[in-house]
C-alpha atoms as a PDB file:
ATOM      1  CA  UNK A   1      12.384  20.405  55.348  1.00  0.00           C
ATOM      2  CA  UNK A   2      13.337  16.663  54.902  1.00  0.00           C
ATOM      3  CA  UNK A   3       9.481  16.477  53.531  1.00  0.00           C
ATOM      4  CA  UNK A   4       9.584  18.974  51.143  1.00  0.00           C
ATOM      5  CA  UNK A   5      12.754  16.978  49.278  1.00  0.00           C
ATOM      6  CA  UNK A   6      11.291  13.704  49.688  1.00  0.00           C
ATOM      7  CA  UNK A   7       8.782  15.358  47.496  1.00  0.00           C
ATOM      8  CA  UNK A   8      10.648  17.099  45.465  1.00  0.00           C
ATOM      9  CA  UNK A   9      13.119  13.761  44.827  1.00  0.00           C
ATOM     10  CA  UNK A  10       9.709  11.528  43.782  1.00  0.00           C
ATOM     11  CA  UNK A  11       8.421  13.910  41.361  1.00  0.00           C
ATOM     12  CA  UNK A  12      12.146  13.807  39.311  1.00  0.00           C
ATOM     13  CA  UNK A  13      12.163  10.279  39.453  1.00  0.00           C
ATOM     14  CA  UNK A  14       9.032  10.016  38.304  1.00  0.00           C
ATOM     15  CA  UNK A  15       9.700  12.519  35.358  1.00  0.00           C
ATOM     16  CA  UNK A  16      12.698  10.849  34.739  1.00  0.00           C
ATOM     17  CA  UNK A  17      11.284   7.323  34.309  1.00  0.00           C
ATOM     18  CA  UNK A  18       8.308   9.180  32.286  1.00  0.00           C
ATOM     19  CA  UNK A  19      11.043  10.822  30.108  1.00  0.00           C
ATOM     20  CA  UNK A  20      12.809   7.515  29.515  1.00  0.00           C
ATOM     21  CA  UNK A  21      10.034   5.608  28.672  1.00  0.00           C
ATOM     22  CA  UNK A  22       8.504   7.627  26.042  1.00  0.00           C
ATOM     23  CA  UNK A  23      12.329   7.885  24.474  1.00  0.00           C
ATOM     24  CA  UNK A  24      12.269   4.440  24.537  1.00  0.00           C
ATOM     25  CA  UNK A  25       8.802   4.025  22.316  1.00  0.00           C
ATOM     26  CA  UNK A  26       9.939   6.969  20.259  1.00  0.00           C
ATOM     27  CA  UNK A  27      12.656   5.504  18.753  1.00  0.00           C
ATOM     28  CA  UNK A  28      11.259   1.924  18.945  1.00  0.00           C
ATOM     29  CA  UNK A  29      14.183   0.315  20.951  1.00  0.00           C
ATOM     30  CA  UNK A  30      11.865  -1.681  22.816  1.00  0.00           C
ATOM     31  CA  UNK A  31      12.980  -4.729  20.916  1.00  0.00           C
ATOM     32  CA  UNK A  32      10.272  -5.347  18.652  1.00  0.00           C
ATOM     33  CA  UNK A  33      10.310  -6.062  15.350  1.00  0.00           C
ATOM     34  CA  UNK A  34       7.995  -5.055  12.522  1.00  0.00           C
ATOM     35  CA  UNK A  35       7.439  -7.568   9.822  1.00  0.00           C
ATOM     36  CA  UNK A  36       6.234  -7.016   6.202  1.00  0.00           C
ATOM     37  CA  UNK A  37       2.351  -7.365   4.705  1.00  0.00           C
ATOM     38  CA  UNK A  38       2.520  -7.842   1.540  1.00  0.00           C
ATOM     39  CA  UNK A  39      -0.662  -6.946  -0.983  1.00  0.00           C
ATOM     40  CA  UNK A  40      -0.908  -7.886  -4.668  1.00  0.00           C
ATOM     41  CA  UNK A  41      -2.405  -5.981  -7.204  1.00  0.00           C
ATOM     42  CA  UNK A  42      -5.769  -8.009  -8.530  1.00  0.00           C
ATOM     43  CA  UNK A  43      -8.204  -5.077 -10.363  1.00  0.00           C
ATOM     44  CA  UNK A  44     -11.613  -6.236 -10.971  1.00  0.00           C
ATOM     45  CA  UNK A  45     -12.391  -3.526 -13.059  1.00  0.00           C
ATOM     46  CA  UNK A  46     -12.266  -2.243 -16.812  1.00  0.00           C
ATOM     47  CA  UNK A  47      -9.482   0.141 -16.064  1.00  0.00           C
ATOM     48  CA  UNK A  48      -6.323  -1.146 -13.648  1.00  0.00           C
ATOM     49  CA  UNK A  49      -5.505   1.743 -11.137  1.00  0.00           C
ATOM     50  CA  UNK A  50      -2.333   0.494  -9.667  1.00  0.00           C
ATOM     51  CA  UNK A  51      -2.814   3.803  -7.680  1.00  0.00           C
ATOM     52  CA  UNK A  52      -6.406   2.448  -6.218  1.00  0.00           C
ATOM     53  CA  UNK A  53      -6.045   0.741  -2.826  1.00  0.00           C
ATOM     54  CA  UNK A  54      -9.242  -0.692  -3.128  1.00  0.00           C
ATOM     55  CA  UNK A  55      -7.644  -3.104  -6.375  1.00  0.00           C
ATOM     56  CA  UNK A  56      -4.869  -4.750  -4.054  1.00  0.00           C
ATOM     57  CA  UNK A  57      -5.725  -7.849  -2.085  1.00  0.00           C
ATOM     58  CA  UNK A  58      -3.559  -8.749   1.673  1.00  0.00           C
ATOM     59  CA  UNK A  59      -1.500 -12.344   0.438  1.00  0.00           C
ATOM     60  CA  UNK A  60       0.701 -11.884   3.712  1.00  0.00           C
ATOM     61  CA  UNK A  61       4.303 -11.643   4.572  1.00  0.00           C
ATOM     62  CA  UNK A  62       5.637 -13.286   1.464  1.00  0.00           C
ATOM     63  CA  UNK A  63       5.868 -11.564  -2.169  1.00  0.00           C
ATOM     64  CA  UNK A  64       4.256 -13.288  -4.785  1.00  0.00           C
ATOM     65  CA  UNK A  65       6.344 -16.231  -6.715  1.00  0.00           C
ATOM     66  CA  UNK A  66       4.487 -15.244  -9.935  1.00  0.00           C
ATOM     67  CA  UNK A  67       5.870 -11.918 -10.170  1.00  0.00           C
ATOM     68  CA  UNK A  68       8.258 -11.678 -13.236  1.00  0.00           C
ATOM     69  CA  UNK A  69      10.326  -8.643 -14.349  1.00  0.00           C
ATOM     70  CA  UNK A  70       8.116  -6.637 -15.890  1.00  0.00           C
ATOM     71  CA  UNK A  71       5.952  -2.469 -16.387  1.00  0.00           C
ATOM     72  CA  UNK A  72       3.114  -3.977 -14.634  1.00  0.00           C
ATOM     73  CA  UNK A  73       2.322  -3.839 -10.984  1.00  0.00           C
ATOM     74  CA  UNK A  74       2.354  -7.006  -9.045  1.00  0.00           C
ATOM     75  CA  UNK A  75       2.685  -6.256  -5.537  1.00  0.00           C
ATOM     76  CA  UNK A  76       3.290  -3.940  -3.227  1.00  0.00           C
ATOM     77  CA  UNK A  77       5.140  -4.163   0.339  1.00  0.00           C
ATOM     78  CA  UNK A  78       3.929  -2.290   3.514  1.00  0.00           C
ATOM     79  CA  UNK A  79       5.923  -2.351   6.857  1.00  0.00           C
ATOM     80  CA  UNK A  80       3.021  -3.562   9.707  1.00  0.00           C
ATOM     81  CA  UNK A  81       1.399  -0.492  10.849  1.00  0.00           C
ATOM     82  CA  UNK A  82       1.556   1.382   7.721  1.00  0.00           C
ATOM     83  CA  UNK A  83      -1.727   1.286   5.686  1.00  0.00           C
ATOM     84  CA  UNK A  84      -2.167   0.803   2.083  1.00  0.00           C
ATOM     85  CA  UNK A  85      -3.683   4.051   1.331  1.00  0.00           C
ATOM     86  CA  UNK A  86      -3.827   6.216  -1.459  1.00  0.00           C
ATOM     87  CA  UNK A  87      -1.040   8.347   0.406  1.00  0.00           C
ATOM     88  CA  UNK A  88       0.964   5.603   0.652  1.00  0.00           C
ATOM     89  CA  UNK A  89       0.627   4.497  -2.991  1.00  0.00           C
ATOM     90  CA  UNK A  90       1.537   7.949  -4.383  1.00  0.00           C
ATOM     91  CA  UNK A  91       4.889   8.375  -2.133  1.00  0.00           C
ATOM     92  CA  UNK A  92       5.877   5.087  -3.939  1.00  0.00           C
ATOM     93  CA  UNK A  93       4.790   6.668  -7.148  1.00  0.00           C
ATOM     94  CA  UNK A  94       6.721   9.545  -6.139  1.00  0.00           C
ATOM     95  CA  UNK A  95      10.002   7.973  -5.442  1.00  0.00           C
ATOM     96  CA  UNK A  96       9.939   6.096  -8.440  1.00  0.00           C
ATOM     97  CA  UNK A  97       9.302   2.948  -7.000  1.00  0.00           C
ATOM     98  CA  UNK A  98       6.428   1.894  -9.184  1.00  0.00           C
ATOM     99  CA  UNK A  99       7.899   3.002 -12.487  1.00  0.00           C
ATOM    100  CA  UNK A 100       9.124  -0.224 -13.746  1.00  0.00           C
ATOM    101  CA  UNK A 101      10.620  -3.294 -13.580  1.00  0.00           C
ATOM    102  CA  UNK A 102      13.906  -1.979 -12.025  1.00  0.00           C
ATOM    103  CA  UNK A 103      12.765  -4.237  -9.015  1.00  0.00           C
ATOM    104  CA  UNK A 104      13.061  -2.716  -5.638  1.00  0.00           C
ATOM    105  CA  UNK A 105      11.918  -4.062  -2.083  1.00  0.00           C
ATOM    106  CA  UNK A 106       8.598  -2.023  -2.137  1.00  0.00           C
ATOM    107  CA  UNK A 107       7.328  -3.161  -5.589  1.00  0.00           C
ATOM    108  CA  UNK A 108       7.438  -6.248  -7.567  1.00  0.00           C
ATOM    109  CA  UNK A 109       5.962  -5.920 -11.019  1.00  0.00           C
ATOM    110  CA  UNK A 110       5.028  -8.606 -14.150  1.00  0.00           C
ATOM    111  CA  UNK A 111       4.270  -8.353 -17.485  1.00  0.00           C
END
């Protein structure tokens, strides 16, 4: 009998501290913190896609200083982990973020 809980006692604690670690990744309260990457827009073709990944280049966690107010593109901000993709690059697009020079964290743009 005293087996049988012993058992039965290890296997909840060992859910338990399964269960509290994958809460704890879920909802990223392990402490760390995810910095910026930002990529700015440089086409090197005939027709700027500011929608083409492939046209951005990675200039690190600091925006461009020679971004003015502007309809054109400059830069684009990513949080670490999150690719610039085409997905990415049309939810921005989406939400209005690329539309113009009403600046916004995500986008900086220049004439």
């Amino acid at each position: 009998m005293y087996q049988k809980i012993k058992n039965n006692v290890m296997t909840l604690v060992a859910l338990a501290i399964a269960v509290g670690s994958f809460t704890i990744m879920s909802f990223n309260l392990s402490g760390e913190k995810y910095a910026d990457s930002w990529h700015e827009f440089t086409p090197g073709s005939a027709t700027p896609n500011p929608l083409d990944p492939a046209q951005y280049t990675s200039i690190g966690s600091t925006p461009p200083t020679d971004c003015e107010d502007g309809p054109s593109v400059c830069a684009i901000k990513t949080p670490e982990g999150q690719a610039l993709d085409e997905d990415y690059l049309q939810d921005l697009q989406d939400d209005g973020q690329m539309s113009g020079p009403e600046a916004n964290e995500n986008v900086r743009f220049k004439f």
